[in-house]
N, C-alpha and C. Protein backbone atom coordinates (compact mmCIF):
# COMPACT_ATOMS: atom_id res chain seq x y z
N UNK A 1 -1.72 14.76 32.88
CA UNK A 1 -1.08 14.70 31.59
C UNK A 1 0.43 14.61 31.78
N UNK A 2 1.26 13.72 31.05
CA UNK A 2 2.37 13.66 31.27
C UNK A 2 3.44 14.74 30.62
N UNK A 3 4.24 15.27 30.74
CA UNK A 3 5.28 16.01 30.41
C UNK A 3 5.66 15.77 28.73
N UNK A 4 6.14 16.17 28.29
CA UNK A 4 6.12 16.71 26.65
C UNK A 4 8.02 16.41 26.53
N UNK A 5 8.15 15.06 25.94
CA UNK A 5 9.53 15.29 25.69
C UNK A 5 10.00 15.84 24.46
N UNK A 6 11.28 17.28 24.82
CA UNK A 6 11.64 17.69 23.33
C UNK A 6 12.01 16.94 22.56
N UNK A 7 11.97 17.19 21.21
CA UNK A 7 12.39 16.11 19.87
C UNK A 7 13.29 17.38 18.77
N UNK A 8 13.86 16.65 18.07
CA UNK A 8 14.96 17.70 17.21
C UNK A 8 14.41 16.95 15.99
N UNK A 9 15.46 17.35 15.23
CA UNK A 9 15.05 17.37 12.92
C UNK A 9 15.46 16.14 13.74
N UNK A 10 16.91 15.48 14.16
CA UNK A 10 17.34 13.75 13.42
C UNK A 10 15.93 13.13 14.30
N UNK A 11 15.34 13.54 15.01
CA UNK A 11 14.09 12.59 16.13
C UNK A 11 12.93 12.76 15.01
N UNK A 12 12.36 14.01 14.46
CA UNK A 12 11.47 13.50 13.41
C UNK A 12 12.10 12.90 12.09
N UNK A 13 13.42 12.63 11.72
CA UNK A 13 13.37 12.20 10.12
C UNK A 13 13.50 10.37 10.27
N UNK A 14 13.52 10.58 11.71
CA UNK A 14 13.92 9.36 12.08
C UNK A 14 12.25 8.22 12.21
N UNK A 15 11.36 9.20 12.93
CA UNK A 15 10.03 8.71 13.02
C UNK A 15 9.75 8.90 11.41
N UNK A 16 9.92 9.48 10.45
CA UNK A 16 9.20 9.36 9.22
C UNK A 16 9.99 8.25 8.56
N UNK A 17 11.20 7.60 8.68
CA UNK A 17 11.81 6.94 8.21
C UNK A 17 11.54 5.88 8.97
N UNK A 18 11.41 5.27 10.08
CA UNK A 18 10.59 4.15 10.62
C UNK A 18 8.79 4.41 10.20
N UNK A 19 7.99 4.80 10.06
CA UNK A 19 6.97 4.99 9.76
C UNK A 19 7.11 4.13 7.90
N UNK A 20 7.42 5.06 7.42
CA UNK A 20 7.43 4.28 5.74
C UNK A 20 8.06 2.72 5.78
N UNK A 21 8.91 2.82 6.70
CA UNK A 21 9.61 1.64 6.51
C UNK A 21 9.10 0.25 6.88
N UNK A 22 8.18 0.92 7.95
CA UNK A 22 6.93 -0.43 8.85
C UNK A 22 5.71 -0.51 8.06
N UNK A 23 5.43 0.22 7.23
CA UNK A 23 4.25 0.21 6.97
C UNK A 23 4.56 -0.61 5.31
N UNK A 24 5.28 -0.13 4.61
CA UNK A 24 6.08 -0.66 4.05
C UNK A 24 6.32 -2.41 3.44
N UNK A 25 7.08 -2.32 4.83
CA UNK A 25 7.24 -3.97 4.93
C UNK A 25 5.68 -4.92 5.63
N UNK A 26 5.06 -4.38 6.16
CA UNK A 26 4.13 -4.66 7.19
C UNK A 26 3.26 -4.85 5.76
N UNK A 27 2.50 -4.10 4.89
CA UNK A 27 1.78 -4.09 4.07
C UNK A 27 2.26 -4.36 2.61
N UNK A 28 3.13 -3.69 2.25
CA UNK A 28 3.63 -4.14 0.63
C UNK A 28 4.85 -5.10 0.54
N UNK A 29 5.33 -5.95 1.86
CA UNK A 29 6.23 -6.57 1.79
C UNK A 29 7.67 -6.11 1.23
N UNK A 30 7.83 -4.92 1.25
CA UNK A 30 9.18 -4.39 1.11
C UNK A 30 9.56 -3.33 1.53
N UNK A 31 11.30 -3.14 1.69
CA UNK A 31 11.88 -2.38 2.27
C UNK A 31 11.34 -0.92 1.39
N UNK A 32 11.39 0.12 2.52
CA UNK A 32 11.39 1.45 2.10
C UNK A 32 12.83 2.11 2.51
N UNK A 33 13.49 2.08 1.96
CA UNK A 33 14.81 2.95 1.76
C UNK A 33 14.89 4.34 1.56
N UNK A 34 15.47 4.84 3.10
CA UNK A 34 15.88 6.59 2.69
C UNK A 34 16.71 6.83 2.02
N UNK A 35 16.55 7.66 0.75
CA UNK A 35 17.05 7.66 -0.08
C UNK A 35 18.59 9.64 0.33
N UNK A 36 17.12 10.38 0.28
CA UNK A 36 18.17 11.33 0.42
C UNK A 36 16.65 12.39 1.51
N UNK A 37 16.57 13.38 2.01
CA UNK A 37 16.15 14.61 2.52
C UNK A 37 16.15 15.84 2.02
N UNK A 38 16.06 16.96 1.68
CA UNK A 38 15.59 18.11 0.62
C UNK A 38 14.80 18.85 1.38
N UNK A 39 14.87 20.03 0.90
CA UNK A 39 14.23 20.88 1.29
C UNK A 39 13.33 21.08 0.03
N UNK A 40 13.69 21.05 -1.02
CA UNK A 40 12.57 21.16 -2.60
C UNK A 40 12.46 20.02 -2.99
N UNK A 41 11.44 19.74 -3.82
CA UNK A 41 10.82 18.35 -4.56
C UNK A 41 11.92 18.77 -6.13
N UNK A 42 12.13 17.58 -6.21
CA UNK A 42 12.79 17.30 -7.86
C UNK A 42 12.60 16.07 -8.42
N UNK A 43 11.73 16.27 -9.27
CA UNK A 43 11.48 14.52 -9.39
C UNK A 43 12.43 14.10 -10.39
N UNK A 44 12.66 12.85 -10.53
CA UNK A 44 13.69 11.97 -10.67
C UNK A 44 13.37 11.84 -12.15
N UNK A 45 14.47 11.46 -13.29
CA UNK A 45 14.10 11.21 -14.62
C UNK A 45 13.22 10.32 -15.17
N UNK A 46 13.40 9.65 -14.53
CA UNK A 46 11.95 8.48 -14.50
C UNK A 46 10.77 8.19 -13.57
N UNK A 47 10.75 9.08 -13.52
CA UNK A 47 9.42 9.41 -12.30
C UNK A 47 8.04 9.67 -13.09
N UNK A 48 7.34 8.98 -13.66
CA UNK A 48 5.98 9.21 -14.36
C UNK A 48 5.29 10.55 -14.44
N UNK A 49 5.04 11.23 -15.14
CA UNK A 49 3.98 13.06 -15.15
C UNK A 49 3.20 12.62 -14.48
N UNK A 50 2.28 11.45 -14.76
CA UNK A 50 1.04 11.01 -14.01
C UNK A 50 1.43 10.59 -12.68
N UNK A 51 1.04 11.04 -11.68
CA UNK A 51 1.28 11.05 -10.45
C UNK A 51 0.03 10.79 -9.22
N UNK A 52 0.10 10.35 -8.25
CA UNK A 52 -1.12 10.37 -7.16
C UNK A 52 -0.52 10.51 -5.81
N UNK A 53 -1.09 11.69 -5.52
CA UNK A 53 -0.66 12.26 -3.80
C UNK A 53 -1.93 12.03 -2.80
N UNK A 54 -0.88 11.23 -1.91
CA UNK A 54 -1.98 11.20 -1.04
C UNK A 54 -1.47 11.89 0.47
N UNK A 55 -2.47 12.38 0.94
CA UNK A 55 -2.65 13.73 2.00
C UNK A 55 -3.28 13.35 3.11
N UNK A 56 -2.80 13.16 4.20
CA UNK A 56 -3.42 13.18 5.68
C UNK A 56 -3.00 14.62 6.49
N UNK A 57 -3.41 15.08 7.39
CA UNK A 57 -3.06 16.35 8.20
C UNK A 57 -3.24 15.37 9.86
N UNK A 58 -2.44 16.49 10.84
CA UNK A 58 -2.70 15.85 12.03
C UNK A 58 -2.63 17.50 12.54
N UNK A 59 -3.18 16.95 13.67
CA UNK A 59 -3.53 18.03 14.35
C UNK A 59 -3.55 18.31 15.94
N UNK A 60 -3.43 19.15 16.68
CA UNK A 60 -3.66 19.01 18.18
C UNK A 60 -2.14 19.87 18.90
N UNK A 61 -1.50 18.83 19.95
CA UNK A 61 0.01 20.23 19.77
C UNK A 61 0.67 20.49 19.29
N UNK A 62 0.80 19.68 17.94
CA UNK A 62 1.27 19.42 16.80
C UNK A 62 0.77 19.33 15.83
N UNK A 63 1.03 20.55 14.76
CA UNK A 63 0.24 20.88 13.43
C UNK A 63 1.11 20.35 12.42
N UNK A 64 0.81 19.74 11.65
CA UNK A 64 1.09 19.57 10.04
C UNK A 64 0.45 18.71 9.05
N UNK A 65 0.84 18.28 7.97
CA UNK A 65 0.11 17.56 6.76
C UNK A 65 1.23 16.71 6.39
N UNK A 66 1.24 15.39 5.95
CA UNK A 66 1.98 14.58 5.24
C UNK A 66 1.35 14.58 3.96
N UNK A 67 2.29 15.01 2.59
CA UNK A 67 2.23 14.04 1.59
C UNK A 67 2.48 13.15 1.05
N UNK A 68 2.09 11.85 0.54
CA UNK A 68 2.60 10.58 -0.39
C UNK A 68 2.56 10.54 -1.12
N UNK A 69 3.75 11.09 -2.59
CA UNK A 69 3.61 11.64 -3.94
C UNK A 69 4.42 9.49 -4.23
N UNK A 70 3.47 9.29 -5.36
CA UNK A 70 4.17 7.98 -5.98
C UNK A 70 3.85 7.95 -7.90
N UNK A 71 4.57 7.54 -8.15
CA UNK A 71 3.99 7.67 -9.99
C UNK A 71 2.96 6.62 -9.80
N UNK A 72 1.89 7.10 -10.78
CA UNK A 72 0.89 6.10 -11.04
C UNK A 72 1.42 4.87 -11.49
N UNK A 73 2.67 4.87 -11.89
CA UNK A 73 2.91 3.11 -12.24
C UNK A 73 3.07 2.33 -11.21
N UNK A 74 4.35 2.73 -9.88
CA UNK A 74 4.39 2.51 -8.80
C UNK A 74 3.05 2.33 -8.11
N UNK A 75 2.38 3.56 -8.04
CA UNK A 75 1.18 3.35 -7.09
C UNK A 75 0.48 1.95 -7.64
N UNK A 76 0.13 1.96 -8.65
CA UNK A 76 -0.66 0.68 -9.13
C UNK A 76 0.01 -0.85 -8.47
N UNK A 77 1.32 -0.78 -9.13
CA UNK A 77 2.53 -2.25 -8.72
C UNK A 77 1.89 -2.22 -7.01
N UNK A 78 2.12 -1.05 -6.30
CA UNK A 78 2.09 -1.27 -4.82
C UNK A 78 0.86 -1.72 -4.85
N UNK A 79 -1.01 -1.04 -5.08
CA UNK A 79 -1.91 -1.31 -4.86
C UNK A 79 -1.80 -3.21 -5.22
N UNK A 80 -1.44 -3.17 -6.51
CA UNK A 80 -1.48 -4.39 -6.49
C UNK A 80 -0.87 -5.69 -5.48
N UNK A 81 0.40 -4.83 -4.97
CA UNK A 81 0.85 -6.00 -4.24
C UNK A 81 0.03 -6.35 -2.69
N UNK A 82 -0.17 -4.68 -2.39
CA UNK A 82 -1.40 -4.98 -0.79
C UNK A 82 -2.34 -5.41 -1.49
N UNK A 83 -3.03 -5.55 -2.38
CA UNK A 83 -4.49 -6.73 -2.45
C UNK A 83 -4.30 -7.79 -2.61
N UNK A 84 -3.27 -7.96 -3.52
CA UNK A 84 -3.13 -9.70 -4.01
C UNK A 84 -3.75 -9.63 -5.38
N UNK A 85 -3.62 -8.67 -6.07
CA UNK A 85 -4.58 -8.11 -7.62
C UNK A 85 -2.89 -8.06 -8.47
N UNK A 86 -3.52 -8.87 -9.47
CA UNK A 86 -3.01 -8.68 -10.96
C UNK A 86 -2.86 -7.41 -11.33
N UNK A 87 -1.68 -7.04 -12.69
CA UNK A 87 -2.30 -5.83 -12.48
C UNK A 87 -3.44 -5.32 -13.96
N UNK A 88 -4.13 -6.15 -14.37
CA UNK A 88 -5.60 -6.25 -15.52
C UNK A 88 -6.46 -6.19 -14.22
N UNK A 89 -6.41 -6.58 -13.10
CA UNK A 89 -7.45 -6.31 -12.25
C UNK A 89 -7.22 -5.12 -11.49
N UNK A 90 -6.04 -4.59 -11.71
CA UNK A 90 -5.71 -3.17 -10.82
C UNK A 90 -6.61 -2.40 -11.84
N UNK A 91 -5.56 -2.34 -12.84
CA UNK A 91 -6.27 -1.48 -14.16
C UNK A 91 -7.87 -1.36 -14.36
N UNK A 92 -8.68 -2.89 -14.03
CA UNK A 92 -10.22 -3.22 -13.90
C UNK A 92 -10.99 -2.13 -13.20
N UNK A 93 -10.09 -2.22 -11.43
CA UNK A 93 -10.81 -1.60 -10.64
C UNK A 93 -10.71 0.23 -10.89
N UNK A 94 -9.71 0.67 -11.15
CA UNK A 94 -9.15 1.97 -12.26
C UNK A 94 -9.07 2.88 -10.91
N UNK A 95 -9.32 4.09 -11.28
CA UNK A 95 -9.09 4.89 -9.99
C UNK A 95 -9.34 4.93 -8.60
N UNK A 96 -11.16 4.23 -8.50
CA UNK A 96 -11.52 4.51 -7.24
C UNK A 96 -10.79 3.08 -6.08
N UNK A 97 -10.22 2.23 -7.14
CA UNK A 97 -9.18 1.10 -5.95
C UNK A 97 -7.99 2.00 -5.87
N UNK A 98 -7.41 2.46 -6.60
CA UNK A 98 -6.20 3.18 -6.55
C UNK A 98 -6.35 4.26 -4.96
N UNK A 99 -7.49 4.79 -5.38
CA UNK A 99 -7.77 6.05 -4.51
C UNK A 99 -8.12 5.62 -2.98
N UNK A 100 -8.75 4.11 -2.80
CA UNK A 100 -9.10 3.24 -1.46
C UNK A 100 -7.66 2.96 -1.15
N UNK A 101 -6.87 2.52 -2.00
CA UNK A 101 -5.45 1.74 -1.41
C UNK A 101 -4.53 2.76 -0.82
N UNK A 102 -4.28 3.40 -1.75
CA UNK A 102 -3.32 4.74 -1.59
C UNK A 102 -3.60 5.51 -0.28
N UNK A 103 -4.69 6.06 -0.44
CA UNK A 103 -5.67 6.50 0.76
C UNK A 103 -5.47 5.73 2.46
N UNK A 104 -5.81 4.34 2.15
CA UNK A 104 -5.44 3.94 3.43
C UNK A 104 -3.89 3.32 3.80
N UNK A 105 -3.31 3.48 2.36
CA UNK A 105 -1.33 3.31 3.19
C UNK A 105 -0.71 4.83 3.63
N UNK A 106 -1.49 5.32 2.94
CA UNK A 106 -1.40 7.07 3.44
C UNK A 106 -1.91 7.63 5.07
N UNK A 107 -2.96 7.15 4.87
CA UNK A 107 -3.07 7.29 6.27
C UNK A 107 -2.41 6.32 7.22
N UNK A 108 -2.12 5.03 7.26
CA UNK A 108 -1.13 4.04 7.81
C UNK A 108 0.11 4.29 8.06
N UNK A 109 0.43 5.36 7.47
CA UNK A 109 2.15 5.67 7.21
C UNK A 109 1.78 6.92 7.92
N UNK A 110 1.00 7.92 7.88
CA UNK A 110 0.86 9.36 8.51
C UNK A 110 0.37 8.78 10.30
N UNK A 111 -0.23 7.71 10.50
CA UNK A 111 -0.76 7.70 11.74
C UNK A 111 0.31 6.81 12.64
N UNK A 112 1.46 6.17 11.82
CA UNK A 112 2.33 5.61 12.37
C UNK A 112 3.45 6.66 12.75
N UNK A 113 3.68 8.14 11.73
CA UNK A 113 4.49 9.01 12.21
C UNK A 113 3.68 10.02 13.53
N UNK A 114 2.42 10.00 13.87
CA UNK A 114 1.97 10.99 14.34
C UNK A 114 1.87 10.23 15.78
N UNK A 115 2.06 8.11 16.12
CA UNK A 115 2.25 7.68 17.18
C UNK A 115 3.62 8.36 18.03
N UNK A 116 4.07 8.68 16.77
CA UNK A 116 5.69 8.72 17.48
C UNK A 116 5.97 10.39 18.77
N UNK A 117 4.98 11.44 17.94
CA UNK A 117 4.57 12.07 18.60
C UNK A 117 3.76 12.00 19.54
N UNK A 118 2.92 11.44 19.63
CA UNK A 118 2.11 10.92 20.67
C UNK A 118 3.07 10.50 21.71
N UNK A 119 3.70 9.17 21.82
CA UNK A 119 5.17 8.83 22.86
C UNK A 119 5.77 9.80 23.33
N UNK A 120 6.49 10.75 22.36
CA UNK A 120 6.83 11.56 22.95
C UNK A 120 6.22 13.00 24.38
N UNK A 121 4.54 12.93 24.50
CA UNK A 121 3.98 13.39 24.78
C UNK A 121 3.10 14.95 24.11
N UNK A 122 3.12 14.95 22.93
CA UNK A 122 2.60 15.42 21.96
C UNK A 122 1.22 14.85 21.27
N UNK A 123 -0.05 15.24 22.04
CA UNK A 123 -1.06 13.95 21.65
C UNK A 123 -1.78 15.04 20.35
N UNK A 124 -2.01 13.96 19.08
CA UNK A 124 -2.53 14.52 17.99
C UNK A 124 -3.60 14.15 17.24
N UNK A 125 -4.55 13.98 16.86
CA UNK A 125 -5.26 13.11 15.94
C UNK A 125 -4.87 13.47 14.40
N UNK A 126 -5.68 12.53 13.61
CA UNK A 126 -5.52 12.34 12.02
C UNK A 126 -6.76 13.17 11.64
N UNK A 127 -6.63 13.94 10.13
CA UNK A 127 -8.04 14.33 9.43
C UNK A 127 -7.46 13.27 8.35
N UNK A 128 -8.97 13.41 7.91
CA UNK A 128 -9.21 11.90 6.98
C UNK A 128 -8.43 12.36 5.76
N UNK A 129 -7.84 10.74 5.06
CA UNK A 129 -6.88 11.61 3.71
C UNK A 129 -7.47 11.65 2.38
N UNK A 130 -6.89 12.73 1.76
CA UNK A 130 -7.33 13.20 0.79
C UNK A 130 -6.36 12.36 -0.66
N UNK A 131 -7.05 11.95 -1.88
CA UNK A 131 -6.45 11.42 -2.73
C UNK A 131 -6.36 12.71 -3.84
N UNK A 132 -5.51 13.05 -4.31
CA UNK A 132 -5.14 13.83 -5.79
C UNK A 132 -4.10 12.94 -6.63
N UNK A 133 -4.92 12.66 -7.97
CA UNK A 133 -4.28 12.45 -9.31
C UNK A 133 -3.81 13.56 -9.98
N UNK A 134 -2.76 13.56 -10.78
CA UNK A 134 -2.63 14.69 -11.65
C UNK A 134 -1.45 14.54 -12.23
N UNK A 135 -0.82 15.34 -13.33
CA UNK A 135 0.34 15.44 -14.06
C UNK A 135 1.50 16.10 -13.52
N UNK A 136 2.28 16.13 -12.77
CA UNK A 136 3.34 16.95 -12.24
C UNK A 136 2.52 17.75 -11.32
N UNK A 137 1.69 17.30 -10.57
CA UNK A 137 1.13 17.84 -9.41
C UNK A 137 1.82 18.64 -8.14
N UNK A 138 1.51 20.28 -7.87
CA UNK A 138 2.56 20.97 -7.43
C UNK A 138 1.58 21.01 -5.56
N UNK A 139 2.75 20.82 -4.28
CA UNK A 139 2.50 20.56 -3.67
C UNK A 139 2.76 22.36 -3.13
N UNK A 140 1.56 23.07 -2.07
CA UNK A 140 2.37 24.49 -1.56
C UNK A 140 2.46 24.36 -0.49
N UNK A 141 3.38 25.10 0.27
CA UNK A 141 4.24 25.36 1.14
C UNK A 141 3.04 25.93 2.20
N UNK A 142 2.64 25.31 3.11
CA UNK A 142 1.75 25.57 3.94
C UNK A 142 2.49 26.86 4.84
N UNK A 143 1.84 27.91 4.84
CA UNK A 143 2.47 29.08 5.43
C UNK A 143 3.03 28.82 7.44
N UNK A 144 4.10 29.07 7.59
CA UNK A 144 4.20 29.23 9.15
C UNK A 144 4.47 27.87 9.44
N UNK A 145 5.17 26.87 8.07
CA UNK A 145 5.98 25.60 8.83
C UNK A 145 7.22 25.22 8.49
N UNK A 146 7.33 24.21 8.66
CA UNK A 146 8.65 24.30 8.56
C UNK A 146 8.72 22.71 7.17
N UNK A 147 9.42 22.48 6.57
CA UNK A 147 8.94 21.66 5.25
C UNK A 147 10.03 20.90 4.93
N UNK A 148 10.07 19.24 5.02
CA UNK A 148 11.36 18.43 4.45
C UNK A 148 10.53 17.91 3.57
N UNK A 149 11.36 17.42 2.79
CA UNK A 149 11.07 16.50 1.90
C UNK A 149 11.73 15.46 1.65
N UNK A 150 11.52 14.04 2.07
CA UNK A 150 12.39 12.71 1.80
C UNK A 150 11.63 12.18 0.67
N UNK A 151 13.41 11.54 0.48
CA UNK A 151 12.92 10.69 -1.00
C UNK A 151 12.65 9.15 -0.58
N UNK A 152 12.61 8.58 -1.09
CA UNK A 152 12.32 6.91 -0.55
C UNK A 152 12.43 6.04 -2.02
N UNK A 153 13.66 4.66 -1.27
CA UNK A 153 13.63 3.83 -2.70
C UNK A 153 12.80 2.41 -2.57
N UNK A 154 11.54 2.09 -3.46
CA UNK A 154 11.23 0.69 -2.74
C UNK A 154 11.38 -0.18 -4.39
N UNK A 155 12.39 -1.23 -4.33
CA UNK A 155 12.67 -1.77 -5.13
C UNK A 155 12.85 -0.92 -6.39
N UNK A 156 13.50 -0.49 -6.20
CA UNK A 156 14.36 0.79 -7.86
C UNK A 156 13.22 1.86 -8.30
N UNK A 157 12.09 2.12 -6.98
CA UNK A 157 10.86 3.07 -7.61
C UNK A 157 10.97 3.72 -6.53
N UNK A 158 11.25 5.31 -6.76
CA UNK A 158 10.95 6.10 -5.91
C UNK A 158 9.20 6.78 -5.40
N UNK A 159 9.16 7.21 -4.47
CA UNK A 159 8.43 7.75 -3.92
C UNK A 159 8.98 8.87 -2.55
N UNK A 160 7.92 9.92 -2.40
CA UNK A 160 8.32 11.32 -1.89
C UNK A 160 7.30 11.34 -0.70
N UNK A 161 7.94 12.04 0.46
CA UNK A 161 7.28 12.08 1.64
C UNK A 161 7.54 13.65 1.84
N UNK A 162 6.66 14.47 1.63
CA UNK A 162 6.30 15.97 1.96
C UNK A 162 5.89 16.10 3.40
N UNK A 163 6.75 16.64 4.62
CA UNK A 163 6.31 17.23 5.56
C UNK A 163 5.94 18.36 5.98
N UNK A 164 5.29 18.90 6.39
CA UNK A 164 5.44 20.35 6.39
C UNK A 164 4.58 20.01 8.84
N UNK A 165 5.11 20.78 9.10
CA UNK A 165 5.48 20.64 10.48
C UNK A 165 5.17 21.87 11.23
N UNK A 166 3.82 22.60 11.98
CA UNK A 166 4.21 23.82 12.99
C UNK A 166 3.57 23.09 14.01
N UNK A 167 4.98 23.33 15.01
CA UNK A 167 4.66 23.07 16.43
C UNK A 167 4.23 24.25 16.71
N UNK A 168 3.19 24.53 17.89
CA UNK A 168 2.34 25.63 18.55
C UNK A 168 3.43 25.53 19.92
């Protein structure tokens, strides 16, 4: 097994900010822009109540969970743009496409930050992700980690990247 190189905060905000940003462009054809970093969630004045988080965890020498909080309007525009769907055919397919799309850019974006650990010599796997809809959906503070929160701008619509992080 090879040696374990240390990593600091700018080495992970840096892998979560290449992670959104490849997956991003790679799949929805646009830039993901870091917007700002936080330690608390505040959503933005125009940020939809209706909301959909999507949740992967990784695991191994490296413990934590990513969230992907996006307003359901956003989420839809994006679903629509990775299929190639209208959006009367987004709306058609209704939650359970929402919940397939979201689901697998969620995990795409969580398994592209958890390579970066891996490189570094930190080997981890993915648990499968979890989709939640809801109205101002409150994310908790997984006990015994450590927790950023980036904002992200993709074409004038934000979206939120919840880390929460215990190295063993």
């Amino acid at each position: 097994m090879s040696e374990s190189v240390p990593f600091s905060t700018a080495s992970i905000d840096a892998m979560v900010t290449k992670a959104m940003h490849h997956v991003f462009q790679i799949m929805v054809n646009q830039d993901a822009r870091l917007v700002e970093k936080t330690a608390t969630y505040v959503a933005p004045a125009d940020f939809a109540a209706e909301q959909i988080l999507g949740n992967v965890g990784f695991v191994g020498e490296l413990n934590g969970l990513i969230y992907i909080r996006l307003d359901a309007h956003f989420a839809r525009a994006t679903a629509g743009r990775v299929l190639g769907m209208s959006d009367a055919e987004i709306a058609e397919g209704g939650n359970d496409l929402l919940k397939d799309t979201i689901g697998e850019l969620t995990n795409m974006m969580v398994g592209t930050f958890k390579n970066g650990f891996c490189d570094l010599g930190y080997p981890c796997k993915l648990t499968l992700p979890t989709i939640i809809f809801g109205h101002h959906p409150t994310i908790p503070h997984t006990k015994g980690t450590t927790r950023s929160i980036y904002r992200f701008d993709v074409a004038g619509h934000a979206f939120f990247v919840d880390l929460q992080l215990k190295a063993d």
